[in-house]
Protein backbone atom coordinates (compact mmCIF):
# COMPACT_ATOMS: atom_id res chain seq x y z
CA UNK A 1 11.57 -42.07 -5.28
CA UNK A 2 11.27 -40.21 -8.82
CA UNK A 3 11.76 -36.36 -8.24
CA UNK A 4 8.51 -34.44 -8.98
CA UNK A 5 7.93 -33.20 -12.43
CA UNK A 6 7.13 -29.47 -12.25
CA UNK A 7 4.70 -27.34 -14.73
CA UNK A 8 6.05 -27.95 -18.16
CA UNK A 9 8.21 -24.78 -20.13
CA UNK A 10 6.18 -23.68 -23.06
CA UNK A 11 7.21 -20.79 -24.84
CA UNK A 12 6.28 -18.67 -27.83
CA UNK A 13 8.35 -16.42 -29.90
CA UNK A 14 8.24 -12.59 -28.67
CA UNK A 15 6.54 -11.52 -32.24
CA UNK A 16 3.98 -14.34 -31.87
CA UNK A 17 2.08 -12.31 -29.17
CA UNK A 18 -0.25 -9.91 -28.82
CA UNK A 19 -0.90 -8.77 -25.13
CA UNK A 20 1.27 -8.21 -22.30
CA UNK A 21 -0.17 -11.27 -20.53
CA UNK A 22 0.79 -13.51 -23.48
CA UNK A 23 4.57 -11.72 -23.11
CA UNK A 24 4.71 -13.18 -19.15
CA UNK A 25 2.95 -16.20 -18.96
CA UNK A 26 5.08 -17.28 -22.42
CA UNK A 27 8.21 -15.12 -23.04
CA UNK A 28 10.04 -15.50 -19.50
CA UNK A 29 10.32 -19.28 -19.36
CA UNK A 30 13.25 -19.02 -17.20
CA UNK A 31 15.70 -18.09 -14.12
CA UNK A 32 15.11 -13.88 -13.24
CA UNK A 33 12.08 -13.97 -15.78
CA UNK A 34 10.36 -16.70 -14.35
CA UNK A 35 10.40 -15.33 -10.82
CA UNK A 36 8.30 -12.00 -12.49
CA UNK A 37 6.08 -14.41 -14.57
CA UNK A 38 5.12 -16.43 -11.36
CA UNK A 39 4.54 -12.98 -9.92
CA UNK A 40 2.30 -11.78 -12.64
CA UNK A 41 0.46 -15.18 -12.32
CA UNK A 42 -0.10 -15.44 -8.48
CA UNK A 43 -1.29 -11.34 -9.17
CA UNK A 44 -3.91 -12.77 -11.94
CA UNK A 45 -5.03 -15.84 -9.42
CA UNK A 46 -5.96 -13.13 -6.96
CA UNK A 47 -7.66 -10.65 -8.52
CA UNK A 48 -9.86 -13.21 -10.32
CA UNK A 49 -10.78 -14.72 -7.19
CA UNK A 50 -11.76 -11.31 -6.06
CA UNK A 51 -9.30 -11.57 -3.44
CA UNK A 52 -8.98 -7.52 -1.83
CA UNK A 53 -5.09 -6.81 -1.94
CA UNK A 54 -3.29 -5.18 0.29
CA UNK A 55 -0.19 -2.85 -0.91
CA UNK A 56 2.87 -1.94 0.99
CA UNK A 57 4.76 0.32 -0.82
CA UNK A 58 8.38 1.68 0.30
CA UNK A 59 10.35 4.80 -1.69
CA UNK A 60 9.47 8.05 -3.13
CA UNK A 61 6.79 7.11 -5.37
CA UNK A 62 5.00 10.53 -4.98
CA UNK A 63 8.11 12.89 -5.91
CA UNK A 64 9.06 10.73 -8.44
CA UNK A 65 5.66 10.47 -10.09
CA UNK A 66 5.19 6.43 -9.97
CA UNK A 67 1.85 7.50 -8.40
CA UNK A 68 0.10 8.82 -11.31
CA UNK A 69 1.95 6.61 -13.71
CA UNK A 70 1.02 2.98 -12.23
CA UNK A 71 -0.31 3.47 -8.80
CA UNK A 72 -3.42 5.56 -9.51
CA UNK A 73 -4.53 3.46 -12.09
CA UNK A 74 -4.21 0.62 -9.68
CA UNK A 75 -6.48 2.16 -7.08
CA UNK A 76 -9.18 2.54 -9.73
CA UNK A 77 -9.88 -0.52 -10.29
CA UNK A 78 -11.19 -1.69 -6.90
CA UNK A 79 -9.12 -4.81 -6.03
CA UNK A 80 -7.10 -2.67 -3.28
CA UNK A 81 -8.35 -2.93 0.22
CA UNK A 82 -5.84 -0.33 1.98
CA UNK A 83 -2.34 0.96 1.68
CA UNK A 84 0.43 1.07 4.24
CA UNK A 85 3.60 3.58 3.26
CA UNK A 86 5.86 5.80 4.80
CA UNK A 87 5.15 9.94 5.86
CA UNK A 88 7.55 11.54 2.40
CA UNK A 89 4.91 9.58 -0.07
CA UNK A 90 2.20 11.38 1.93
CA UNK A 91 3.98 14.69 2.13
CA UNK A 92 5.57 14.72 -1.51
CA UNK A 93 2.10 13.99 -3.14
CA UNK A 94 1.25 18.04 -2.23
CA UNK A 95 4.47 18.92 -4.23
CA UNK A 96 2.48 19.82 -7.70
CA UNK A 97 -0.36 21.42 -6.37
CA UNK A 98 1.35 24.50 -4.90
CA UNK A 99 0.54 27.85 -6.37
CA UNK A 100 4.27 28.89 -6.74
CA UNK A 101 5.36 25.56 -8.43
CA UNK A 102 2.59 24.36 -11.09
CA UNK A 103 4.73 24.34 -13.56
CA UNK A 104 7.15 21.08 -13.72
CA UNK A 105 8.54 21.90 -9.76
CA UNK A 106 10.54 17.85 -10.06
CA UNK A 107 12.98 17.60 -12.75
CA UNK A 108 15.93 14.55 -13.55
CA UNK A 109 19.12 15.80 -12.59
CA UNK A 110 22.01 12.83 -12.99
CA UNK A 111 22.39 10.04 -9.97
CA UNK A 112 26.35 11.01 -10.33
CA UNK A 113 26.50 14.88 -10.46
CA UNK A 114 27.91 17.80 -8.62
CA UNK A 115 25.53 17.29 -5.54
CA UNK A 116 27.78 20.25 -3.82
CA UNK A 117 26.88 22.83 -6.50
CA UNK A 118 23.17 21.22 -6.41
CA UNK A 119 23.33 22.48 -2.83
CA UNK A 120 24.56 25.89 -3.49
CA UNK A 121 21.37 26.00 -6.23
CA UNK A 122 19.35 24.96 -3.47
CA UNK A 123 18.42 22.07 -5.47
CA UNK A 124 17.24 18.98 -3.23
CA UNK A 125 17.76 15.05 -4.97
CA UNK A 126 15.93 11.93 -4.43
CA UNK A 127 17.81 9.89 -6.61
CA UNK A 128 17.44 11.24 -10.45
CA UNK A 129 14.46 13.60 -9.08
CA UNK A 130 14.99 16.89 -7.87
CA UNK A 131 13.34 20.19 -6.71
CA UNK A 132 14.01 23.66 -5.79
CA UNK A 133 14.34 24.18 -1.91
CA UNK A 134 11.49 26.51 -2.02
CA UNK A 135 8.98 23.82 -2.91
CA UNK A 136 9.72 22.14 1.02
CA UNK A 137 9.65 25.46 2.27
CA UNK A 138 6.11 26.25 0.83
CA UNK A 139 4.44 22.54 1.54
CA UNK A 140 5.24 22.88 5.09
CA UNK A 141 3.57 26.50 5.49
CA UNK A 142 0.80 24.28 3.96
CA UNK A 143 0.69 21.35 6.20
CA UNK A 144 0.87 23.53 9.27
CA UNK A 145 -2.04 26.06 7.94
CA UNK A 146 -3.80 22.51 7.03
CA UNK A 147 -3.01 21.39 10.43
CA UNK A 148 -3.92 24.64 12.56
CA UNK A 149 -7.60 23.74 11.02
CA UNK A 150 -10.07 23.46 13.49
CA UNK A 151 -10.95 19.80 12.32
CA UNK A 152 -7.60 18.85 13.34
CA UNK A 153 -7.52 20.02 16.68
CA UNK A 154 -8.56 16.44 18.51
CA UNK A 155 -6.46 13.13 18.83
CA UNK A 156 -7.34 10.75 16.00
CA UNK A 157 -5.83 8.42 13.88
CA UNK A 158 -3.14 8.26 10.94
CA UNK A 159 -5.83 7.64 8.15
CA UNK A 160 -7.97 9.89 9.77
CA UNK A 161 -5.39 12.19 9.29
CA UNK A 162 -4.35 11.63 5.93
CA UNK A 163 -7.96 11.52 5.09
CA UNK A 164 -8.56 14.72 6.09
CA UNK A 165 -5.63 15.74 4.07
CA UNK A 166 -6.49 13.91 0.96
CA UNK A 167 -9.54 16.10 1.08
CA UNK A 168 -7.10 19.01 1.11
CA UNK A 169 -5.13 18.05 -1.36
CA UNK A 170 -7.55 17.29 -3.68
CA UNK A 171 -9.24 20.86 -3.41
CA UNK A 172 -5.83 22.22 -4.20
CA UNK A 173 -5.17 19.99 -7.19
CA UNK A 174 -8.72 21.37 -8.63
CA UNK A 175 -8.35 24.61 -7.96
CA UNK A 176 -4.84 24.80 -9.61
CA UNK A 177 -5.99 22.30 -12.49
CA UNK A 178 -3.45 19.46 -11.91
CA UNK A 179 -3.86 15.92 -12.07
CA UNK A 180 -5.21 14.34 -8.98
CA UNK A 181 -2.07 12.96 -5.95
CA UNK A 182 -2.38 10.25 -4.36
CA UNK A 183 -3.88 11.29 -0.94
CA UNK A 184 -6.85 12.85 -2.81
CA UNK A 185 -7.32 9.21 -4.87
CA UNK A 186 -7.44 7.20 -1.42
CA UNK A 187 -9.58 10.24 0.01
CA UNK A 188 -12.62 9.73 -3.23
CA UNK A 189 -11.96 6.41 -3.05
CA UNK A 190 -11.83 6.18 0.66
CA UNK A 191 -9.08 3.88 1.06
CA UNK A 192 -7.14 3.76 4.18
CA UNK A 193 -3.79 4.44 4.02
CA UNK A 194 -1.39 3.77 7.15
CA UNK A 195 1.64 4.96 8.27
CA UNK A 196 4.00 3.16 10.53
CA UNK A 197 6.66 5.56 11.53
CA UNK A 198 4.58 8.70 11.36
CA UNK A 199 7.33 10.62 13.00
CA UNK A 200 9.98 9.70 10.51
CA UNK A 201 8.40 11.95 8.11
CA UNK A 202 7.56 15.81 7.64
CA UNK A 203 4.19 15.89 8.17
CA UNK A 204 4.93 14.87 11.54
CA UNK A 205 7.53 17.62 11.82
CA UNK A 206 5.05 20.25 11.11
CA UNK A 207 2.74 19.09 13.71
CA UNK A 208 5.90 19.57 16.17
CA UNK A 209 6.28 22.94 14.82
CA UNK A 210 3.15 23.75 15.78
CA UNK A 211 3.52 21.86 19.58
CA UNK A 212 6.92 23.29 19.85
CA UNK A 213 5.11 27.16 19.14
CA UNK A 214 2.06 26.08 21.71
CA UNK A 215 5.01 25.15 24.43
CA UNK A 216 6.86 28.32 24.00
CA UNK A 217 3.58 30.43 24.01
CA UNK A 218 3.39 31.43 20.41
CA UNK A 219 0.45 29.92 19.29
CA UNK A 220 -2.85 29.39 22.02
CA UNK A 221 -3.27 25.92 21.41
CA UNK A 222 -2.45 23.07 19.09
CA UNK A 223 -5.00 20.00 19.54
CA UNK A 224 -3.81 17.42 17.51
CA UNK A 225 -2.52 14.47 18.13
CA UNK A 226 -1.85 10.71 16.55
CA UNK A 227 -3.79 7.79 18.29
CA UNK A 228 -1.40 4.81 17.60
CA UNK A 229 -3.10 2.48 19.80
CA UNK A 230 -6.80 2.86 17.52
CA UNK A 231 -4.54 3.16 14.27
CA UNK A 232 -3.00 -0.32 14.61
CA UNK A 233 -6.35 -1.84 15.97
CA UNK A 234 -8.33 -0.43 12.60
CA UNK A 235 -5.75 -2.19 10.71
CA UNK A 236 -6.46 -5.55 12.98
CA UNK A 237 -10.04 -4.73 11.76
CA UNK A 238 -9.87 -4.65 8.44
CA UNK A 239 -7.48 -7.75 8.20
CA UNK A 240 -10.44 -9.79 10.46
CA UNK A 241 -13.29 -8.57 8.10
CA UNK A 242 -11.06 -10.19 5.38
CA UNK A 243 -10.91 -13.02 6.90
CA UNK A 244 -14.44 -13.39 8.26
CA UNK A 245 -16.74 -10.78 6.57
CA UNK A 246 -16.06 -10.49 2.85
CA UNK A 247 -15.94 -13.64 0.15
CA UNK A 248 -13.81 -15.11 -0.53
CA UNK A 249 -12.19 -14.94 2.98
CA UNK A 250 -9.11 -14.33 1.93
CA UNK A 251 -6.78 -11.31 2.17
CA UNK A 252 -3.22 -10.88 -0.24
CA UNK A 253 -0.71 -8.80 -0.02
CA UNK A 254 1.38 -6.78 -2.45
CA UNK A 255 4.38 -5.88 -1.03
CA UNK A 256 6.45 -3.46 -3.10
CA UNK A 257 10.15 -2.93 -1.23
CA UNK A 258 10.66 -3.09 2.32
CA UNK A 259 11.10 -1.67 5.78
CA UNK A 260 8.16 -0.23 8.25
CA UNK A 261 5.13 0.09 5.33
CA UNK A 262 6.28 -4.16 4.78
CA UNK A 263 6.19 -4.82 8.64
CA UNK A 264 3.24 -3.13 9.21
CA UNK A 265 1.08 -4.50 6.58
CA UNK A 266 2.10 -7.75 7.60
CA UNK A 267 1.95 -7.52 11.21
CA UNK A 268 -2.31 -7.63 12.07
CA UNK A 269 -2.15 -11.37 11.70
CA UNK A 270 0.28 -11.61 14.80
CA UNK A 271 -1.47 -9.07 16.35
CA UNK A 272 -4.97 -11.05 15.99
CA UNK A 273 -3.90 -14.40 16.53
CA UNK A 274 -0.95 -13.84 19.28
CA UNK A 275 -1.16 -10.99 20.70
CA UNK A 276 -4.97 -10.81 20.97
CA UNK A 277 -5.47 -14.18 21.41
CA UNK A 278 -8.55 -14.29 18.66
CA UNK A 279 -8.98 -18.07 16.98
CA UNK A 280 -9.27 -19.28 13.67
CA UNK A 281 -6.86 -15.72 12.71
CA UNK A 282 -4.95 -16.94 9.23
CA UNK A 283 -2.10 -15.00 7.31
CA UNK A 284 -2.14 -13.45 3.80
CA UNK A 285 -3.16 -15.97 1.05
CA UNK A 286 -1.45 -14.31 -1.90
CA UNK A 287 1.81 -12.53 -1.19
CA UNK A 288 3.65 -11.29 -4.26
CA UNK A 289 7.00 -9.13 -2.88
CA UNK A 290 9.07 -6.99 -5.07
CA UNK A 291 12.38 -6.19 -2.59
CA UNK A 292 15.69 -5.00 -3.39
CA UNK A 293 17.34 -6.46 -0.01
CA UNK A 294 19.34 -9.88 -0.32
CA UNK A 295 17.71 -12.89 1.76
CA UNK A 296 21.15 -13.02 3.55
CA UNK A 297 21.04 -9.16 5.60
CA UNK A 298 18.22 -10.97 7.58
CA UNK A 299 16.01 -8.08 7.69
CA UNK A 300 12.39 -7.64 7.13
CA UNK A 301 12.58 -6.25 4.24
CA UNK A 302 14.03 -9.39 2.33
CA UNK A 303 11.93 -11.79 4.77
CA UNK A 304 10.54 -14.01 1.81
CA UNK A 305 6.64 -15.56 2.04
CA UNK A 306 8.21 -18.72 3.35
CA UNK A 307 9.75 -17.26 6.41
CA UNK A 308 6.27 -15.19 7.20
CA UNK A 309 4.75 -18.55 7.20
CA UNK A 310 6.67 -19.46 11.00
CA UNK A 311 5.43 -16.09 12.48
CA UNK A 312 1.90 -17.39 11.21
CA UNK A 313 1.38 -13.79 8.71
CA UNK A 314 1.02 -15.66 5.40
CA UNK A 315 -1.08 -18.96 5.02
CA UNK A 316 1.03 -21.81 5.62
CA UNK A 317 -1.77 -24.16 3.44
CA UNK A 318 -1.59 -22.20 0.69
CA UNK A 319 2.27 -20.10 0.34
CA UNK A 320 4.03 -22.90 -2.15
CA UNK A 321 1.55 -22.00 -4.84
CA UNK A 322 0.26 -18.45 -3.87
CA UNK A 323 3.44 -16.64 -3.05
CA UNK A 324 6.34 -15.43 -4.87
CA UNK A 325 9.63 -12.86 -3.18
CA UNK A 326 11.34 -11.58 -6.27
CA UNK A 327 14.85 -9.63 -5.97
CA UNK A 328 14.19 -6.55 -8.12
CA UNK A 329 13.83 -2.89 -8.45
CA UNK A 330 9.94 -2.65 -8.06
CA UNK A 331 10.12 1.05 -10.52
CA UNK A 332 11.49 -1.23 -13.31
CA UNK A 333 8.50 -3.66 -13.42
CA UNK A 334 5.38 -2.34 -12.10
CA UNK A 335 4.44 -0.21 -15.39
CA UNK A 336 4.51 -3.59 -17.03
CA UNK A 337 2.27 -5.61 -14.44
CA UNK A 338 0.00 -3.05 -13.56
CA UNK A 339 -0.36 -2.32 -17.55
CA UNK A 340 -1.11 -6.39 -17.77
CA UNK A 341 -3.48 -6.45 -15.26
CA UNK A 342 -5.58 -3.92 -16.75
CA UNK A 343 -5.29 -5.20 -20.54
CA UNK A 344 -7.34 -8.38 -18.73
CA UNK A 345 -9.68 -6.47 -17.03
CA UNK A 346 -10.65 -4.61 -20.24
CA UNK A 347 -10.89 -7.91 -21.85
CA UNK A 348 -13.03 -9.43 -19.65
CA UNK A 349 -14.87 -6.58 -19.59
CA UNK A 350 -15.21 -6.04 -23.18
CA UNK A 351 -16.55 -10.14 -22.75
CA UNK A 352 -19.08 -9.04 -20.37
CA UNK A 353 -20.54 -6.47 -22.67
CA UNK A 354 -20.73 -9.02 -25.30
CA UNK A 355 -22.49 -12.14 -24.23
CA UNK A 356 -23.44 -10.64 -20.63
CA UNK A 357 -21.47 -10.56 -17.21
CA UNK A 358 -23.09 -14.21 -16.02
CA UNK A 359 -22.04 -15.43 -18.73
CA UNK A 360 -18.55 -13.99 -18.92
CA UNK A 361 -18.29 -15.41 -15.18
CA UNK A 362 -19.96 -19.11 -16.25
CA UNK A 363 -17.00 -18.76 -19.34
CA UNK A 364 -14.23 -17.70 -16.90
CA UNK A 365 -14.28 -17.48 -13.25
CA UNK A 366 -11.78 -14.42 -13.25
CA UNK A 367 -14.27 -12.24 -14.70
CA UNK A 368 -15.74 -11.95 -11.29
CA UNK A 369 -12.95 -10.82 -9.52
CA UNK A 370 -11.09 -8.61 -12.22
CA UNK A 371 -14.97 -7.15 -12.80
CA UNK A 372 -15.53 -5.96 -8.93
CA UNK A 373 -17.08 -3.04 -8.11
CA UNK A 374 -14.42 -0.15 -9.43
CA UNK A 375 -15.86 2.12 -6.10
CA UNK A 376 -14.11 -0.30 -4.18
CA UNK A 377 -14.34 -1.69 -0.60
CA UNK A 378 -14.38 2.13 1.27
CA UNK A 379 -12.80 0.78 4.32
CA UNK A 380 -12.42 4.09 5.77
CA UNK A 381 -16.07 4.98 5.62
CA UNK A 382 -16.89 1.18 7.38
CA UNK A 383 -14.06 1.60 10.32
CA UNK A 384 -16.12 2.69 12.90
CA UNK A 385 -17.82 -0.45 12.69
CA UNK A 386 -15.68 -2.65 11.58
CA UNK A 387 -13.23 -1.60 14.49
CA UNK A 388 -16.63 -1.84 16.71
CA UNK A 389 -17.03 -5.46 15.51
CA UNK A 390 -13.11 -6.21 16.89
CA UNK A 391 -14.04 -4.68 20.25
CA UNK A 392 -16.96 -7.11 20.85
CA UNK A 393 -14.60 -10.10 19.78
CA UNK A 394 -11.92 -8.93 22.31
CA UNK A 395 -14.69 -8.40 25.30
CA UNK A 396 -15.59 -12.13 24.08
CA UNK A 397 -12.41 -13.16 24.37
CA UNK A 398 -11.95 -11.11 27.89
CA UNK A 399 -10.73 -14.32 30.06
CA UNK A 400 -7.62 -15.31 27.66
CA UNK A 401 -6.74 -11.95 27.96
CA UNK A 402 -6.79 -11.17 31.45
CA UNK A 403 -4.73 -14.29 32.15
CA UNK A 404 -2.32 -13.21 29.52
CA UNK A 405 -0.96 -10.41 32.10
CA UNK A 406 0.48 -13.04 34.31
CA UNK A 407 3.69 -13.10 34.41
CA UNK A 408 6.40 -14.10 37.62
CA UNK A 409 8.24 -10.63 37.19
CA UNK A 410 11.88 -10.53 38.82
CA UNK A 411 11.78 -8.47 42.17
């Protein structure tokens, strides 16, 4: 039997094109460049289906200004359903909004340098980024003045939380005239954004501050508290109304290095289908990954599409032509997809205007998706009845459930 022919190679020379997506889909016919133009072409597929994304998104993105850059811009366009990321984005994003530090408070400093005399300077690094001490010092007095609120003081859950301080952060950013963060983007925009290792993080640590002052009597009382077990069912929600309540039925995922944010945006399918025991649950139907890890260290964070496809989290009818892992430095390469992706939606746009959007759609099908709403899907503001909706298909599904608690424990 004849081996199958793939897609033919046809290529154009670099001064023969005019738009970024002409520069992917023709100028990286080949081996490292053809893994990012399948990326950027599984990315197009999905947004013109109208496909809500999902983003994971691992490393400092905040301190290092990536948010305002690529991210933001991303948000705005209403093709992302929620974000899941790690505590430091959350708590870095206040950095430029503090009264003491508007002007330039994260500066390059060299990967290779005196990191001794940095310390006597009380200079902190991430990398090339860096900051005076004082600008930790002063976001945690305001996280734990934020947090000694009165609207804090109940249990609730992480993008309640970060909600809430979105809000915050945003009033800070106007009253200071800086350009909005990231917290006060999802907050306007109301996009969830999850956590899964809240306590690895400093927001967290202010909040235990505060318990640590309430247990040694310095403080009266100190009220809040993270609800895990509703934070990881909200996400279960949103993934089933995906699935079940919003065309086209399909969720993907854009998955930008790895660790908890990967895990836990991937991990609602399991939960749904396994753990839950709900039917009909399927995975992702796009996943585009961006990782740094090698396949071979056999961790999460360089488990490929392919491999998601046993544990049932990406669609195992659709992953050979919907899915693409690709071994890079995300930081490198987003500036140039995201820049893409919105040099077609302007197009298709600019279409629209022109001959109509019905027609634009009847011309080409992408229009529809890249043309969505730009409020977005507001998640957050539909949780408490999306989550609701979950609820009623667990009490539904009541008798799997109970028998799933049997078990012949050892005496």
């Amino acid at each position: 039997m004849a081996p199958k022919r793939g897609p033919a190679v046809r290529v154009k020379r670099v001064d023969e094109v005019s738009t970024f997506d002409e520069l992917f889909r023709y100028c990286l016919p080949a081996f490292g460049g053809a893994y990012l133009r399948r990326v950027y072409t599984i990315l197009d597929r999905a947004i013109g289906a109208g496909c809500p994304l999902t983003m994971s998104i691992a490393g400092p993105v905040t301190v290092s200004g990536q948010h305002q850059t690529w991210l933001i811009p991303l948000l705005e366009t209403g093709w992302i359903a929620y974000l899941s990321t790690t505590d430091a984005v959350c708590y870095h994003d206040g950095h430029r909004s503090l009264e003491r530090h508007l002007e330039d408070p994260i500066f390059e400093v060299p990967i290779f340098g005196d990191d001794a005399a940095l310390r006597d300077d009380r200079t902190i690094r991430v990398t090339d980024m860096a900051f005076d001490e004082d600008v930790l010092l002063d976001q945690d007095r305001f996280i734990s003045a934020l947090l000694g609120l009165e609207e804090f003081q109940h249990k609730m859950t992480g993008t309640e939380l970060r909600h809430r301080l979105g809000a915050h952060f945003g009033r800070q950013e106007r009253q200071n005239g800086v350009p909005p963060g990231l917290l006060s983007t999802c907050n306007r925009l109301a996009i969830p954004v999850f956590v899964g290792a809240p306590g690895d993080g400093s927001v967290f640590l202010n909040s235990m501050k505060l318990w640590a002052m309430r247990e040694a009597g310095l403080i009266p009382r100190h009220g809040f508290d993270l609800d895990l077990h509703a934070e990881v069912f909200e996400a279960c929600a949103y993934h089933r109304w995906g699935l079940f309540e919003n065309d086209p039925y399909a969720l993907g995922a854009w998955v930008l290095g790895g660790g908890v944010p990967k895990n836990y945006n991937l991990q609602p399918e399991p939960a749904l289908g396994q753990v839950l025991g709900l039917p009909d649950v399927r995975g992702y139907e796009f996943d585009v990954q961006i990782v740094t890890a090698p396949i071979t260290d056999g961790s999460l964070s360089s488990c490929p599409p392919a491999e998601a496809v046993t544990w049932g989290k990406v669609d195992k009818d659709t992953f050979v032509q919907s899915t693409e892992s690709m071994q890079a430095d995300y930081s490198m390469l987003m500036p140039f997809l995201v820049k893409a992706l919105l040099e077609n939606r302007a197009r298709h746009a600019a279409r629209a205007a022109e001959i109509g959007l019905e027609a634009a759609i009847a011309e080409d099908p992408r229009s529809k998706g890249y043309l969505r709403d730009e409020t977005g899907y507001r998640l957050f503001e539909k949780r408490e009845t999306l989550t609701a909706t979950l609820v009623d298909a667990v009490r539904a599904n009541g008798e799997w459930l109970m028998e799933s608690l049997e078990y012949p424990l050892g005496a």
